[in-house]
PDB file of N, CA and C in Angstrom:
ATOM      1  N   UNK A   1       4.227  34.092 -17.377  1.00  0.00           N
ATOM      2  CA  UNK A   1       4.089  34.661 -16.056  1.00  0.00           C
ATOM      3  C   UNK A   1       2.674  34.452 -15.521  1.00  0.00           C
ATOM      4  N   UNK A   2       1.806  34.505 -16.327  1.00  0.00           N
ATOM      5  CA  UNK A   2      -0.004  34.681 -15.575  1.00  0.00           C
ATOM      6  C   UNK A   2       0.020  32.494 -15.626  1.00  0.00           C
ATOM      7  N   UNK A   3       0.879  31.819 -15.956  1.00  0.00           N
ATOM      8  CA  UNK A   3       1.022  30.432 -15.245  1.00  0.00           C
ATOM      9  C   UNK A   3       0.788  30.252 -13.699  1.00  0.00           C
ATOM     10  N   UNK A   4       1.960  31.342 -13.274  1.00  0.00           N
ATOM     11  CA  UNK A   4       2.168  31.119 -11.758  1.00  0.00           C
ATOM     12  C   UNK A   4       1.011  31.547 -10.923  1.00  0.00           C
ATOM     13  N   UNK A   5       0.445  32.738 -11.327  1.00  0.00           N
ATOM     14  CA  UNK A   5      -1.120  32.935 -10.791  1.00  0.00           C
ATOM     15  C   UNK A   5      -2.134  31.583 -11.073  1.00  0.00           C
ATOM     16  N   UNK A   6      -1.678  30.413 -11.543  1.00  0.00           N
ATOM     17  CA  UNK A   6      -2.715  29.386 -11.428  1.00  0.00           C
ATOM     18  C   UNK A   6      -1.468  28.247 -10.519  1.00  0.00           C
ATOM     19  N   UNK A   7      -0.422  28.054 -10.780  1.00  0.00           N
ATOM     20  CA  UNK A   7       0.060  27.103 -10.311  1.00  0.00           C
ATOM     21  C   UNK A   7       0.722  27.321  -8.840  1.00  0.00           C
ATOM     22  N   UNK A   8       0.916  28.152  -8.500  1.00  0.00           N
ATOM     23  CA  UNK A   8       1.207  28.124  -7.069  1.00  0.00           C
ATOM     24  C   UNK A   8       0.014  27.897  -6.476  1.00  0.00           C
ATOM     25  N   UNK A   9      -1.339  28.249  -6.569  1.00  0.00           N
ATOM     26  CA  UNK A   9      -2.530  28.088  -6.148  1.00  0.00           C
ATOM     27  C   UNK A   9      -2.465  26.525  -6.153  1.00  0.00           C
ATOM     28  N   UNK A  10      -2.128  25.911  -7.201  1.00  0.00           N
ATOM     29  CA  UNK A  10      -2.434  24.475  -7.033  1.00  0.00           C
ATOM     30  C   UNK A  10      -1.569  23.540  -6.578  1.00  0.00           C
ATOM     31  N   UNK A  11      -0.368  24.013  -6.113  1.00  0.00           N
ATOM     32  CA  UNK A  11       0.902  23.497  -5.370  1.00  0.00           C
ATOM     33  C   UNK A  11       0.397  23.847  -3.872  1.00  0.00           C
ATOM     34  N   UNK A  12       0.111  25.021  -3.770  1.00  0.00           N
ATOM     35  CA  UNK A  12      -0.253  24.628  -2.377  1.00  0.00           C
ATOM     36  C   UNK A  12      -1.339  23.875  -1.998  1.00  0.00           C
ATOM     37  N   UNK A  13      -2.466  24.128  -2.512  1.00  0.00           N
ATOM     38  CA  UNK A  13      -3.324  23.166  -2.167  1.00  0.00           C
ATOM     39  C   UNK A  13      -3.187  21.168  -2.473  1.00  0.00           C
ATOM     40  N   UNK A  14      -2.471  21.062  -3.312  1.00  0.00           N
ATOM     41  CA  UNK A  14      -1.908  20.025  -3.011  1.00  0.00           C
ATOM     42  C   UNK A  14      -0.799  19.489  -2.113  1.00  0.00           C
ATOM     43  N   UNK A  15      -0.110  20.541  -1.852  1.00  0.00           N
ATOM     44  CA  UNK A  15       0.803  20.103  -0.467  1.00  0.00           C
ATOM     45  C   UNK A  15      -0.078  20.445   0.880  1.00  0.00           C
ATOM     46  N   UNK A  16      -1.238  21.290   0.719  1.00  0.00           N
ATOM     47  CA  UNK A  16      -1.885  21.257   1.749  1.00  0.00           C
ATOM     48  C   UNK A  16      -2.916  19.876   2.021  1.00  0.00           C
ATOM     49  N   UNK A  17      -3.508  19.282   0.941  1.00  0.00           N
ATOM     50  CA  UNK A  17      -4.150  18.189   0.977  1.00  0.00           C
ATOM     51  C   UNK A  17      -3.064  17.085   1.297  1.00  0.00           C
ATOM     52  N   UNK A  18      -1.785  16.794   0.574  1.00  0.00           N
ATOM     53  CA  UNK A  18      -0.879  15.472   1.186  1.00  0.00           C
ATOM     54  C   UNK A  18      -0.819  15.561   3.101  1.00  0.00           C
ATOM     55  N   UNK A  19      -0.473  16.602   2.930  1.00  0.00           N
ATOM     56  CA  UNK A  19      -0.021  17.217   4.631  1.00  0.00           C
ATOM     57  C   UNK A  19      -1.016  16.451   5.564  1.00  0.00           C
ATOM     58  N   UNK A  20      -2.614  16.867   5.296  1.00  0.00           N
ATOM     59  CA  UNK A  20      -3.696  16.298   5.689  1.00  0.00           C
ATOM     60  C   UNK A  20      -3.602  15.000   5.737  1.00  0.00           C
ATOM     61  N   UNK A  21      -4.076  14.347   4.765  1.00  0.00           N
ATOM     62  CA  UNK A  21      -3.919  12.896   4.727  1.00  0.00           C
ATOM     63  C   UNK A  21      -2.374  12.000   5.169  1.00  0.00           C
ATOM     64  N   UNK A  22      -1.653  12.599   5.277  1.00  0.00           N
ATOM     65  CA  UNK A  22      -0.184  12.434   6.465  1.00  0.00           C
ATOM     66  C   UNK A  22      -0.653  12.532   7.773  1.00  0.00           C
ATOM     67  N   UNK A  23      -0.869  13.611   8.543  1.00  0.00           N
ATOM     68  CA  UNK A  23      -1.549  13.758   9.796  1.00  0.00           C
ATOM     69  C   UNK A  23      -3.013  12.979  10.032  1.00  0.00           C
ATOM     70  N   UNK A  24      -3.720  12.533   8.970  1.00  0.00           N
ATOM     71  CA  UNK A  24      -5.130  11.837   9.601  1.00  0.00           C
ATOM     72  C   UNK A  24      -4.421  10.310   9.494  1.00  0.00           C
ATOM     73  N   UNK A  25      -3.183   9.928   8.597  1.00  0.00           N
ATOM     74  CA  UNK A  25      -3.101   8.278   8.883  1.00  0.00           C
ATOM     75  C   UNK A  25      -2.227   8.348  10.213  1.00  0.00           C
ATOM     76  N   UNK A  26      -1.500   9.428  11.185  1.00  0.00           N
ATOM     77  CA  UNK A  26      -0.450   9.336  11.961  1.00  0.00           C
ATOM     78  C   UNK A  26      -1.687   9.448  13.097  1.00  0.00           C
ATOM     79  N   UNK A  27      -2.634  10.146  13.278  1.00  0.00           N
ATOM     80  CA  UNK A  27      -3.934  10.168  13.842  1.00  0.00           C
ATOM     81  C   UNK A  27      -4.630   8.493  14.129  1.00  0.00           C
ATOM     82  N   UNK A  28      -4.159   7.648  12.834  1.00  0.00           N
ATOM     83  CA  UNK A  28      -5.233   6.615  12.987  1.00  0.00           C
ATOM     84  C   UNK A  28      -4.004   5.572  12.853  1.00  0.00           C
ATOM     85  N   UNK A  29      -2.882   5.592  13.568  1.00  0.00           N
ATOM     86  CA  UNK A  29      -2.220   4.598  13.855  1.00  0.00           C
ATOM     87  C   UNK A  29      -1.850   3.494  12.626  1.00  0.00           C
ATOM     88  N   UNK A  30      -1.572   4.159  11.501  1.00  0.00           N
ATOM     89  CA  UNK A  30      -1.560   3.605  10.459  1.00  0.00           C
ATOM     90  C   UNK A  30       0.144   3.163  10.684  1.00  0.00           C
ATOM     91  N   UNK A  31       0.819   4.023  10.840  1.00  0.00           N
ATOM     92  CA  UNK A  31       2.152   3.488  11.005  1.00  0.00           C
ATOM     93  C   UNK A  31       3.269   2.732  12.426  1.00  0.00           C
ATOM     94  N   UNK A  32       1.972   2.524  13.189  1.00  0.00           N
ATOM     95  CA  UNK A  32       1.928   1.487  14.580  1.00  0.00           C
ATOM     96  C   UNK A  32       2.760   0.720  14.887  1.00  0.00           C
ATOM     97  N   UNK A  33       2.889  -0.439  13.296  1.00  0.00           N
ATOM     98  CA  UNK A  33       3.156  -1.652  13.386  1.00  0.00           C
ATOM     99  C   UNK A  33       4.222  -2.040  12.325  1.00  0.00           C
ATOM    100  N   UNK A  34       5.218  -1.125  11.854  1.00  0.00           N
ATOM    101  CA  UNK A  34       6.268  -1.439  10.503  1.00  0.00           C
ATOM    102  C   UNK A  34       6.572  -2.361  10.551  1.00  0.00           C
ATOM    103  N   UNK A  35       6.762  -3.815  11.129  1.00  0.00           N
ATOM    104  CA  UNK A  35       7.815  -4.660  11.220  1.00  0.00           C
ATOM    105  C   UNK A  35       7.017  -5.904  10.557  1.00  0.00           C
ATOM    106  N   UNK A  36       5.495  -5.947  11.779  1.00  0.00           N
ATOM    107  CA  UNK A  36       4.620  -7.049  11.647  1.00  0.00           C
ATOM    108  C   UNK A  36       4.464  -7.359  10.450  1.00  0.00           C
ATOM    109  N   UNK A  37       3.617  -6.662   8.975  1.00  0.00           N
ATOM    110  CA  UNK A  37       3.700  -7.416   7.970  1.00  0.00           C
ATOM    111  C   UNK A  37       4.969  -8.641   7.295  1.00  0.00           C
ATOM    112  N   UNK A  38       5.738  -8.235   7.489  1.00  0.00           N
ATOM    113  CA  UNK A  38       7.185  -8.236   6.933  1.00  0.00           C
ATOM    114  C   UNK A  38       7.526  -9.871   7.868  1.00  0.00           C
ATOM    115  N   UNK A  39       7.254  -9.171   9.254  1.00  0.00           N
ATOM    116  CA  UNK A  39       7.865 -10.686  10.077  1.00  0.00           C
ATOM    117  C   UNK A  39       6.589 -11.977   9.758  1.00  0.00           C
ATOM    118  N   UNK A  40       4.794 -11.522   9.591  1.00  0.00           N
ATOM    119  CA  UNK A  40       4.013 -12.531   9.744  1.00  0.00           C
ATOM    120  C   UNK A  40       4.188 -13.248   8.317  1.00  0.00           C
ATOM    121  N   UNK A  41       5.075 -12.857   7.228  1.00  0.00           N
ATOM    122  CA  UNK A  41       4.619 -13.806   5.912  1.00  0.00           C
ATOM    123  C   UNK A  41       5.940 -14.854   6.286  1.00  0.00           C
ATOM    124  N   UNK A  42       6.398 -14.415   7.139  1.00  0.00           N
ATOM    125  CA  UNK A  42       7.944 -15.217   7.547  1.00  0.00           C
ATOM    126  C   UNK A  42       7.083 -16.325   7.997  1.00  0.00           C
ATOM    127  N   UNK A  43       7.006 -16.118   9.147  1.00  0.00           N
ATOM    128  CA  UNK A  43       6.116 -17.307  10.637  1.00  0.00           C
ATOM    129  C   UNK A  43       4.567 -17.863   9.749  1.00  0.00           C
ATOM    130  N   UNK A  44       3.831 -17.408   8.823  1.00  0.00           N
ATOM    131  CA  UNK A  44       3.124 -17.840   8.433  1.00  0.00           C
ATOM    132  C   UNK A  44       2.599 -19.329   8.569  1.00  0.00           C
ATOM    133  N   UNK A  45       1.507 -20.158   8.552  1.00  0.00           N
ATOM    134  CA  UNK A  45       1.393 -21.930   8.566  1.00  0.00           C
ATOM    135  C   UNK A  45       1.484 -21.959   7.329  1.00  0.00           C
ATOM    136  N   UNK A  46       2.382 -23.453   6.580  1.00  0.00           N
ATOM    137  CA  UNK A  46       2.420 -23.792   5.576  1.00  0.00           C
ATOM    138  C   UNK A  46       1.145 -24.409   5.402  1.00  0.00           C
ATOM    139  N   UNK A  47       0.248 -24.268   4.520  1.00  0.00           N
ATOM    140  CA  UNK A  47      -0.758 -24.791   4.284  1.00  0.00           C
ATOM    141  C   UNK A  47      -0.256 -25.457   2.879  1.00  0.00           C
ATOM    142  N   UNK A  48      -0.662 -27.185   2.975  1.00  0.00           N
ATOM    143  CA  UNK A  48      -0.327 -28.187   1.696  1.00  0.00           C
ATOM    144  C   UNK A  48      -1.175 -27.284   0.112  1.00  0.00           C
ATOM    145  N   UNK A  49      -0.362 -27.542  -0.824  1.00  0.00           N
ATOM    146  CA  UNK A  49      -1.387 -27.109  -2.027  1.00  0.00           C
ATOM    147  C   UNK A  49      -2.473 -28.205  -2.186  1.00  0.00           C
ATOM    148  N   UNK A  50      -3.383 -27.477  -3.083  1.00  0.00           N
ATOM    149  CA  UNK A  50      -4.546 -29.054  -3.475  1.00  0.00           C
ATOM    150  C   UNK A  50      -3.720 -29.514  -4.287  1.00  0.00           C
ATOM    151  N   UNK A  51      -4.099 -31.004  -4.501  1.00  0.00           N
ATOM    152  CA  UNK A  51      -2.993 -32.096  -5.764  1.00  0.00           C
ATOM    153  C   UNK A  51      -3.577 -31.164  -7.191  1.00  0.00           C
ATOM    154  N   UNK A  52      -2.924 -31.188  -8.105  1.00  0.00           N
ATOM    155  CA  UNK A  52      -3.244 -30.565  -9.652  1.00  0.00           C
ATOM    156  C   UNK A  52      -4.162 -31.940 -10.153  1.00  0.00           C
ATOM    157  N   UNK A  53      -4.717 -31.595 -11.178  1.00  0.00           N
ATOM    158  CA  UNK A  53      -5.490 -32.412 -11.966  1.00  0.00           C
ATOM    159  C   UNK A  53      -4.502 -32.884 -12.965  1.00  0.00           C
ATOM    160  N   UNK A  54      -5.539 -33.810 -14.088  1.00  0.00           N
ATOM    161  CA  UNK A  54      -4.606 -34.491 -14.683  1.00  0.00           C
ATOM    162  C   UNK A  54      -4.232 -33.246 -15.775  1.00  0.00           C
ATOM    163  N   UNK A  55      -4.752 -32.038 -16.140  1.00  0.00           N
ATOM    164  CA  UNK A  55      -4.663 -31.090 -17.360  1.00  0.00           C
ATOM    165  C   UNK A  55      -3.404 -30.148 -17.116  1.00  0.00           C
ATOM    166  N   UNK A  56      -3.353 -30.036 -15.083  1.00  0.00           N
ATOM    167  CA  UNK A  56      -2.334 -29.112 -14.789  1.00  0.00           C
ATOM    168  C   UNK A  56      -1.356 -29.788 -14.663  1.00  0.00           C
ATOM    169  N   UNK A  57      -0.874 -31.411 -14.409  1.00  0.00           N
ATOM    170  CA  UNK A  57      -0.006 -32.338 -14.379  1.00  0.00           C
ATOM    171  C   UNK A  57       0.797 -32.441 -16.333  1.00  0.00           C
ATOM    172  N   UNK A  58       0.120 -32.139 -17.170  1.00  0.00           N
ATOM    173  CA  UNK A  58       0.797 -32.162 -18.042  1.00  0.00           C
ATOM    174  C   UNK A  58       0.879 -33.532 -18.460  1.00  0.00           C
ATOM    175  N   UNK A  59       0.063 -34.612 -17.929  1.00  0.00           N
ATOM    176  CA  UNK A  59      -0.115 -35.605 -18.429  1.00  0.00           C
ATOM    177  C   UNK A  59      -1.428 -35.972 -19.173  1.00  0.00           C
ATOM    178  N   UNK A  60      -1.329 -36.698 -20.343  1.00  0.00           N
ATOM    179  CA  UNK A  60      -2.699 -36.784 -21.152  1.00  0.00           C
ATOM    180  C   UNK A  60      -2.888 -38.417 -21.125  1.00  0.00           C
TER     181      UNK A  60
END
């Protein structure tokens, strides 16, 4: 029983700290843009690889 005299203390203050940092990223437009990551690796430029050497070619 003398648990809960320490752990509710620390349940709330941790749901009071998530809460915070929820409201300061909705504050700073963190969740603006859901789609863009997701669509820019699509549309991305293919950029050529460099040629491998002769060690990564597997030829000796």
């Amino acid at each position: 029983m003398n648990a809960f005299y320490y752990l509710i203390p620390v349940s709330l203050l941790l749901g009071t700290a998530g809460l915070g940092l929820f409201l300061w990223s909705m504050r700073n437009n963190q969740y603006e843009d859901l789609d863009g990551a997701s669509e820019r690796i699509l549309y991305d430029e293919d950029v050529p690889a460099p040629p491998r050497g002769k060690e990564a070619s597997g030829t000796h």
